[in-house]
Protein backbone atom coordinates (compact mmCIF):
# COMPACT_ATOMS: atom_id res chain seq x y z
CA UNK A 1 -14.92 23.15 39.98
CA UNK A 2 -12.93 20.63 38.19
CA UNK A 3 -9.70 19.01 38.92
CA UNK A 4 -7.91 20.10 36.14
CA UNK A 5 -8.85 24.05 37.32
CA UNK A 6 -8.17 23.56 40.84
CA UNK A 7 -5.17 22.07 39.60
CA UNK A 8 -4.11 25.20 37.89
CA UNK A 9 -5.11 27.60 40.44
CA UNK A 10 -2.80 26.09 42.93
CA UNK A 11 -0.22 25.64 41.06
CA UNK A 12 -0.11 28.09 37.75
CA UNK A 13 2.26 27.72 34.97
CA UNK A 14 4.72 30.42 34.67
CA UNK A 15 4.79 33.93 32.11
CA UNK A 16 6.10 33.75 28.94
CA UNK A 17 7.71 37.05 28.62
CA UNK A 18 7.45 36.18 24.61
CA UNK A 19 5.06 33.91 23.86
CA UNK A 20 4.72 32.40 20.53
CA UNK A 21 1.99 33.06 18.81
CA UNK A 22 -0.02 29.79 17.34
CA UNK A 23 0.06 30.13 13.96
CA UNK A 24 3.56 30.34 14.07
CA UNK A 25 4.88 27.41 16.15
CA UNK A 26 6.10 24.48 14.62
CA UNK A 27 4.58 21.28 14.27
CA UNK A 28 6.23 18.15 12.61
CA UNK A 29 2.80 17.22 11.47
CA UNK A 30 1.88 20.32 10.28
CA UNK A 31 1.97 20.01 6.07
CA UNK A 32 4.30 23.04 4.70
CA UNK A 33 3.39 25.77 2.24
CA UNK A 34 4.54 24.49 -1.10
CA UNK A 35 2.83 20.71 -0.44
CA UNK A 36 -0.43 22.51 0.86
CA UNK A 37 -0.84 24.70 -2.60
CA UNK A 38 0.33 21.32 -4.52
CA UNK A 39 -2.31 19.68 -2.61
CA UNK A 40 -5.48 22.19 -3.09
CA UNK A 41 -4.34 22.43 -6.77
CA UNK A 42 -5.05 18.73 -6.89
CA UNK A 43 -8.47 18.98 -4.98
CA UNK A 44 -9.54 22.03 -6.96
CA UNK A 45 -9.09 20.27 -10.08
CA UNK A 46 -10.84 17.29 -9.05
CA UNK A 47 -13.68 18.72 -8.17
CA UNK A 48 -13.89 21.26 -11.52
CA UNK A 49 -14.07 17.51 -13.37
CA UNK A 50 -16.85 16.39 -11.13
CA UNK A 51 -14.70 14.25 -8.07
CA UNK A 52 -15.72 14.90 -4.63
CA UNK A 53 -12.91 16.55 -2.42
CA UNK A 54 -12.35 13.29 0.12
CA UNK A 55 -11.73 11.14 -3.48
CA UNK A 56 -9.32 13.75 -5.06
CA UNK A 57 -7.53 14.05 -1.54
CA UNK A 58 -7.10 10.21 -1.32
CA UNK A 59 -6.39 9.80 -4.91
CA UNK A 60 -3.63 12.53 -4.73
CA UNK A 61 -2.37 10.79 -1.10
CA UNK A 62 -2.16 7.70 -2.97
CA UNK A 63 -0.32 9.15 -6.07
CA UNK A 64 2.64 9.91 -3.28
């Protein structure tokens, strides 16, 4: 058994009675919905004219 399970079998975190689900939390990294279709417009259309995805996704990072 590892630690970490013994761990949590002796001492168990408490029920949420409403847990949040994970797509739905909120993460200051996470990129928001308007930047993240700006973003795959900008990979999509590098890669119709031929650029691989990483070099349209650092070219468009660089743009700002």
């Amino acid at each position: 058994m590892s630690r970490s399970t013994w761990h949590y079998r002796r001492k168990p975190r408490p029920r949420v009675s409403n847990p949040v689900p994970q797509k739905d939390r909120a993460y200051p990294a996470r990129i928001c919905a308007g930047d993240r279709v700006v973003i795959q417009d900008k990979i999509i259309t590098g890669w119709q004219a031929g650029t691989s995805v990483d070099h349209s996704f650092a070219a468009a990072w660089d743009d700002g």
